[in-house]
N, C-alpha and C. Protein backbone atom coordinates (compact mmCIF):
# COMPACT_ATOMS: atom_id res chain seq x y z
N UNK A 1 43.36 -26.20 -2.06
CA UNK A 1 43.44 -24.76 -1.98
C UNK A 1 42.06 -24.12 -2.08
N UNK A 2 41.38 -24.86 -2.90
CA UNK A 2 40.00 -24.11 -3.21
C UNK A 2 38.73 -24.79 -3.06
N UNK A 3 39.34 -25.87 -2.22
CA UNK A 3 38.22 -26.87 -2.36
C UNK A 3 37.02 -26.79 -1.33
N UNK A 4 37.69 -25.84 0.07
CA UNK A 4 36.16 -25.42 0.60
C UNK A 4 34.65 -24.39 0.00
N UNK A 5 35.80 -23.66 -0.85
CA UNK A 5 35.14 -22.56 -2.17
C UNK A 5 34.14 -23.01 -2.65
N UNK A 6 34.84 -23.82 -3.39
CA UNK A 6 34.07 -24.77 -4.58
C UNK A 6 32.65 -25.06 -3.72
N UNK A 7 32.99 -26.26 -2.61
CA UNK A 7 31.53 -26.66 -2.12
C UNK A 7 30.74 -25.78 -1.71
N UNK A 8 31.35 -24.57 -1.01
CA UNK A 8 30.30 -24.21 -0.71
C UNK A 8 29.39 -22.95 -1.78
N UNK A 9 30.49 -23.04 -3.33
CA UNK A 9 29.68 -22.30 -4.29
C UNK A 9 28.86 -22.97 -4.62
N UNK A 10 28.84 -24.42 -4.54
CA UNK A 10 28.13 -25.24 -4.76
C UNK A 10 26.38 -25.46 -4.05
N UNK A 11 26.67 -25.18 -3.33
CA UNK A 11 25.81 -25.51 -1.88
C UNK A 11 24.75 -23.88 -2.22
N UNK A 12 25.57 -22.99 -2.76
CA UNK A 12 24.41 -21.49 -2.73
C UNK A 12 24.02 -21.91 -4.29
N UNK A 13 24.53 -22.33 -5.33
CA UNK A 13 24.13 -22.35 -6.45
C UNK A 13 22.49 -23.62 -6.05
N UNK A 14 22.61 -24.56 -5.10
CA UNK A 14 21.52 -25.24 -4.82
C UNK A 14 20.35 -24.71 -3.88
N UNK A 15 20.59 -23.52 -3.30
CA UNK A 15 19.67 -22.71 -2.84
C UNK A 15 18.95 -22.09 -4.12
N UNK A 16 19.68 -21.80 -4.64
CA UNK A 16 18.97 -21.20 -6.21
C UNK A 16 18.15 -21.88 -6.78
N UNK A 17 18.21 -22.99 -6.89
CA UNK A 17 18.23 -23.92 -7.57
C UNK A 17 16.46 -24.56 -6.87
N UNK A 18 16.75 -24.70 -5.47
CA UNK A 18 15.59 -24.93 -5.37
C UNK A 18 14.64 -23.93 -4.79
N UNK A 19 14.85 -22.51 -5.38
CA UNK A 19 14.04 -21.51 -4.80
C UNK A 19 13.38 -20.87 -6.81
N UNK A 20 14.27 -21.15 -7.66
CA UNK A 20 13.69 -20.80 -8.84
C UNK A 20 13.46 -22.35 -9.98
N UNK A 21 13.78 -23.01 -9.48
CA UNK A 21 12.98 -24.22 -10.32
C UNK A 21 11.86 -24.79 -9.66
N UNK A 22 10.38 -24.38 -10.03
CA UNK A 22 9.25 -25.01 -9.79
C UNK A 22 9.19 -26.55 -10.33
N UNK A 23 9.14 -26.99 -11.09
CA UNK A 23 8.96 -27.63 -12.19
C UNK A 23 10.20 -29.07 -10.93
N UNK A 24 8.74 -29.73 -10.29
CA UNK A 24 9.72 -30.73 -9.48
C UNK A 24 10.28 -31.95 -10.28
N UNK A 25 10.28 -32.24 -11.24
CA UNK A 25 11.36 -33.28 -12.39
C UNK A 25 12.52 -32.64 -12.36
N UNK A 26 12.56 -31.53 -12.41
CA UNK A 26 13.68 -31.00 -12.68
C UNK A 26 14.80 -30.44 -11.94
N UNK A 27 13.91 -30.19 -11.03
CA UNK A 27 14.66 -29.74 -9.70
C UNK A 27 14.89 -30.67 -8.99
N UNK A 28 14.26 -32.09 -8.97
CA UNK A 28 14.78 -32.65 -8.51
C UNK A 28 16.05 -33.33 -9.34
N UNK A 29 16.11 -33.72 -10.95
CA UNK A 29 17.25 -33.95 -11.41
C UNK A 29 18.70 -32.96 -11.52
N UNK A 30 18.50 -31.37 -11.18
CA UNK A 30 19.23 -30.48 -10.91
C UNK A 30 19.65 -31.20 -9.60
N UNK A 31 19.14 -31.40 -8.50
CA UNK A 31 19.57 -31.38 -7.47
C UNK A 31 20.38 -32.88 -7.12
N UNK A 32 19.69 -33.69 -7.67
CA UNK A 32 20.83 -34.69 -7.59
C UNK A 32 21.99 -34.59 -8.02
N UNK A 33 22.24 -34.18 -9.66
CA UNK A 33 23.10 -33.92 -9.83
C UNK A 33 24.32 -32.86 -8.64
N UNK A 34 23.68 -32.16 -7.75
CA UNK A 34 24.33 -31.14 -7.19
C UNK A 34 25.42 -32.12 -6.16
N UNK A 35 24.28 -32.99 -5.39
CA UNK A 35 24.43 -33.94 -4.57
C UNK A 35 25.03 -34.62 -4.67
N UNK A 36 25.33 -35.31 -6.13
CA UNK A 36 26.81 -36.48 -7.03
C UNK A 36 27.71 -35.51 -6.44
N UNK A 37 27.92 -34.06 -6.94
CA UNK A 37 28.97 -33.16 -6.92
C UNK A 37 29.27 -32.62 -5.64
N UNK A 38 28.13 -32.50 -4.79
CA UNK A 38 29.16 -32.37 -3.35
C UNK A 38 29.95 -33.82 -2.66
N UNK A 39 29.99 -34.65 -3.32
CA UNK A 39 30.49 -36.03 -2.62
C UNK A 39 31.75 -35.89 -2.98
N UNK A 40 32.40 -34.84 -4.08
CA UNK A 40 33.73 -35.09 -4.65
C UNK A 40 34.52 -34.42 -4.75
N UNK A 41 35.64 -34.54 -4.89
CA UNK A 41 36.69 -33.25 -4.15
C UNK A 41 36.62 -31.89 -5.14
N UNK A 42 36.97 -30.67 -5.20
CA UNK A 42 37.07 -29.69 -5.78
C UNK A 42 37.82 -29.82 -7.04
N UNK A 43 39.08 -30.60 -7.13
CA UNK A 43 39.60 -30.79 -8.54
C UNK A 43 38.14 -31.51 -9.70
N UNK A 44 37.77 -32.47 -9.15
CA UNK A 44 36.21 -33.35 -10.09
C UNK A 44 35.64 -32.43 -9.94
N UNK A 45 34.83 -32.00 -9.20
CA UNK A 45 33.77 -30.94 -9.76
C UNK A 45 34.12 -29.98 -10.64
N UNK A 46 35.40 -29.35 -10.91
CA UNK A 46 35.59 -28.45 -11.92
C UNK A 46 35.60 -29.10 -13.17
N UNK A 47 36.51 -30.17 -13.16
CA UNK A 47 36.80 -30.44 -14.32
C UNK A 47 35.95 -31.02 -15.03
N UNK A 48 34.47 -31.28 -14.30
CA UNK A 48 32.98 -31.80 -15.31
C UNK A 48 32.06 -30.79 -15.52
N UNK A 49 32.48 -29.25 -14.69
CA UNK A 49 31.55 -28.29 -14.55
C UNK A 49 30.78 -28.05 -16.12
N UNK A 50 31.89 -28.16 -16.62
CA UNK A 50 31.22 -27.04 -17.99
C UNK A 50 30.21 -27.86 -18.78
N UNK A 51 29.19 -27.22 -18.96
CA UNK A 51 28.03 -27.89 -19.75
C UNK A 51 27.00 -28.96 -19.02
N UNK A 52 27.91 -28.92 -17.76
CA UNK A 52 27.03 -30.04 -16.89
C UNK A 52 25.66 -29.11 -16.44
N UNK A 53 25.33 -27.97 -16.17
CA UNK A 53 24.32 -27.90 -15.66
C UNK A 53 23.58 -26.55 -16.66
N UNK A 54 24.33 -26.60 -17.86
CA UNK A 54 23.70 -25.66 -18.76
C UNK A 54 22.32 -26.17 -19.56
N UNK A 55 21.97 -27.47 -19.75
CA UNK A 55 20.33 -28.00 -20.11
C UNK A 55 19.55 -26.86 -19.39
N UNK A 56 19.70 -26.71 -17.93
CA UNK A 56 18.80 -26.09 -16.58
C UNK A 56 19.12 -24.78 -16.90
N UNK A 57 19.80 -23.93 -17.73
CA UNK A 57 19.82 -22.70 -16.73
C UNK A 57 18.99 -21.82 -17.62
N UNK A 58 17.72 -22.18 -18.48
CA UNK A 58 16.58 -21.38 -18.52
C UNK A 58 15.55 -21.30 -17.49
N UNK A 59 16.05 -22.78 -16.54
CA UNK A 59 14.67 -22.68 -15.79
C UNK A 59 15.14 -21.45 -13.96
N UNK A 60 16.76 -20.95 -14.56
CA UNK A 60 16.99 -20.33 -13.64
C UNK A 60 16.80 -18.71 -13.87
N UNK A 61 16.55 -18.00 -12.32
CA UNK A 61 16.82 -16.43 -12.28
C UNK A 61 17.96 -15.67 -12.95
N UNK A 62 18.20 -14.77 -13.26
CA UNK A 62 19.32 -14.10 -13.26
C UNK A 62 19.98 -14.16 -12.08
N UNK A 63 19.69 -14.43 -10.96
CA UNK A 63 20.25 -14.18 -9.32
C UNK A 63 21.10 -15.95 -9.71
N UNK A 64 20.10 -16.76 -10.36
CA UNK A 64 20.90 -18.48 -10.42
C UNK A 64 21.71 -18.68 -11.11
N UNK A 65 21.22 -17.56 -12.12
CA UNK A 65 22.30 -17.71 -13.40
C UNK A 65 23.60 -17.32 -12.96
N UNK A 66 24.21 -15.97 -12.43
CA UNK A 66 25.30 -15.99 -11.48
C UNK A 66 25.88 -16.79 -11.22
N UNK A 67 24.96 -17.24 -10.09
CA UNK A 67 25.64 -18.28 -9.36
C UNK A 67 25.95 -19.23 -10.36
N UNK A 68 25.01 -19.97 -11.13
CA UNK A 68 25.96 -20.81 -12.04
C UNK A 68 27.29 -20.39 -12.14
N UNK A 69 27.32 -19.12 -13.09
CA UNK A 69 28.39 -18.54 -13.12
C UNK A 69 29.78 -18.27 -12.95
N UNK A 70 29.12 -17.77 -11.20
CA UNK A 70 30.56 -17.90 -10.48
C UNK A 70 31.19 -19.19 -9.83
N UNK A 71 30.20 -20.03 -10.35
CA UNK A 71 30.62 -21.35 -9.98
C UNK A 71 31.58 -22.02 -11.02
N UNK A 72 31.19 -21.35 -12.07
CA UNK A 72 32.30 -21.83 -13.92
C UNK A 72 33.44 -21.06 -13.39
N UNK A 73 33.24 -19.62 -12.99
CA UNK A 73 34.01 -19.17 -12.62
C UNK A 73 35.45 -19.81 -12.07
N UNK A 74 35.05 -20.25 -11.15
CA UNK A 74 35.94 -20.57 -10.61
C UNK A 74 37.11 -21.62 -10.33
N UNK A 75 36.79 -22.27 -11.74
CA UNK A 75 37.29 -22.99 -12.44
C UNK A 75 38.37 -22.16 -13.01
N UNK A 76 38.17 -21.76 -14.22
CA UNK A 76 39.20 -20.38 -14.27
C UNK A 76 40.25 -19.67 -13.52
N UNK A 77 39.56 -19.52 -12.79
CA UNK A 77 40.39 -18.84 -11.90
C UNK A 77 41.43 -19.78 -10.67
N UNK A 78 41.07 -21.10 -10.87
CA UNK A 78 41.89 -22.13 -9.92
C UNK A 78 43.31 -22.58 -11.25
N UNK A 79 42.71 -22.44 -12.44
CA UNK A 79 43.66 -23.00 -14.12
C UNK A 79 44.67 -22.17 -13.56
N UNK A 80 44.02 -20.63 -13.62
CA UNK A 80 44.91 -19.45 -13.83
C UNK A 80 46.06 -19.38 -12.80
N UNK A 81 45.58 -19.48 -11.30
CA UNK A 81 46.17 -19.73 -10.09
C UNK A 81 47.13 -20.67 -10.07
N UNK A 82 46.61 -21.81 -10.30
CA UNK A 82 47.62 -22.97 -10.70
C UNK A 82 49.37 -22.76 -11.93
N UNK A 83 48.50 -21.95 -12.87
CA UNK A 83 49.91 -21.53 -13.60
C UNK A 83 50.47 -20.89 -13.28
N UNK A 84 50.11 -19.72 -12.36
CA UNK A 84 50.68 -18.48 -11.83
C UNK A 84 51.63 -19.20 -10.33
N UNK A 85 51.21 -20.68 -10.01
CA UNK A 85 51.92 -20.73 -8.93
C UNK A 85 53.19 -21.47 -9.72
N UNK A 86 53.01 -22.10 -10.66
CA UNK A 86 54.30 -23.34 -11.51
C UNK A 86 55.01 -21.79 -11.75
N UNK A 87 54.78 -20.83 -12.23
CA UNK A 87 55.60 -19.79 -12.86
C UNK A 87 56.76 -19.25 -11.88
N UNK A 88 55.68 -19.08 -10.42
CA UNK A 88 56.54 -18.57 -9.62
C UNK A 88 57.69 -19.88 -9.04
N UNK A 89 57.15 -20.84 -9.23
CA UNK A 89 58.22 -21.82 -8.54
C UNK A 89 59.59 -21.96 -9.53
N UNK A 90 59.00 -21.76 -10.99
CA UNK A 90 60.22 -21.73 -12.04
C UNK A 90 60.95 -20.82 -11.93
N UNK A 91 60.19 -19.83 -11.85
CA UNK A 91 61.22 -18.46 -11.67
C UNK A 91 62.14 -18.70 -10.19
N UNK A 92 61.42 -19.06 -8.93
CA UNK A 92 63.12 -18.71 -7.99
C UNK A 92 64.01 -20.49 -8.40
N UNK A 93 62.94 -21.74 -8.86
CA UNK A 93 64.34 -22.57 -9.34
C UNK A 93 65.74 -22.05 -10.55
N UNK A 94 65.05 -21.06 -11.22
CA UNK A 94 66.20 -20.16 -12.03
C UNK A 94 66.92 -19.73 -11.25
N UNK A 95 66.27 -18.77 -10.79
CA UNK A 95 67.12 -17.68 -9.75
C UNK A 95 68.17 -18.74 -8.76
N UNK A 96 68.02 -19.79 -8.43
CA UNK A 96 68.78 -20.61 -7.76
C UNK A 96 69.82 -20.88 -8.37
N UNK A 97 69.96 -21.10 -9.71
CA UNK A 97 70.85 -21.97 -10.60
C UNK A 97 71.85 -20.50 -10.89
């Protein structure tokens, strides 16, 4: 459902990434890491998001930090989606019975 999302929040959070990390150790270990994470479907990348790329995000903008962001984001918002769809399926299997 969300899995073209994901990569390609992924893919602008690495524009960031290599437009505000000078510091090439780091940007280059930011970026691999990015690179593990575009190889894998949208359910894995969420579910390792958190804390995975928070070491880095002093060496980011406020414009990267966002994007980090809406990249946690959207994790959240796939949990939330996900319950909101089991709810609706419970509710018309009631309504059936």
């Amino acid at each position: 459902m969300t899995d073209g999302k994901i990569h390609k929040k992924l893919e602008q959070f690495k524009q960031w990434v290599n437009v505000d990390i000078t510091d090439s150790p780091v940007r280059r270990e930011v970026s691999n890491l990015i690179e593990q994470d575009e190889k894998k479907d949208s359910p894995a990348i969420l579910k390792e998001i958190d804390g995975k790329y928070s070491p880095y995000r002093s060496h980011l903008s406020e414009l990267g930090k966002t994007r980090l962001d809406l990249l946690k984001a959207e994790k959240k918002f796939s949990e939330t989606i996900y319950v909101a769809l089991a709810a609706v399926k419970f509710k018309k299997l009631i309504s059936k019975s």
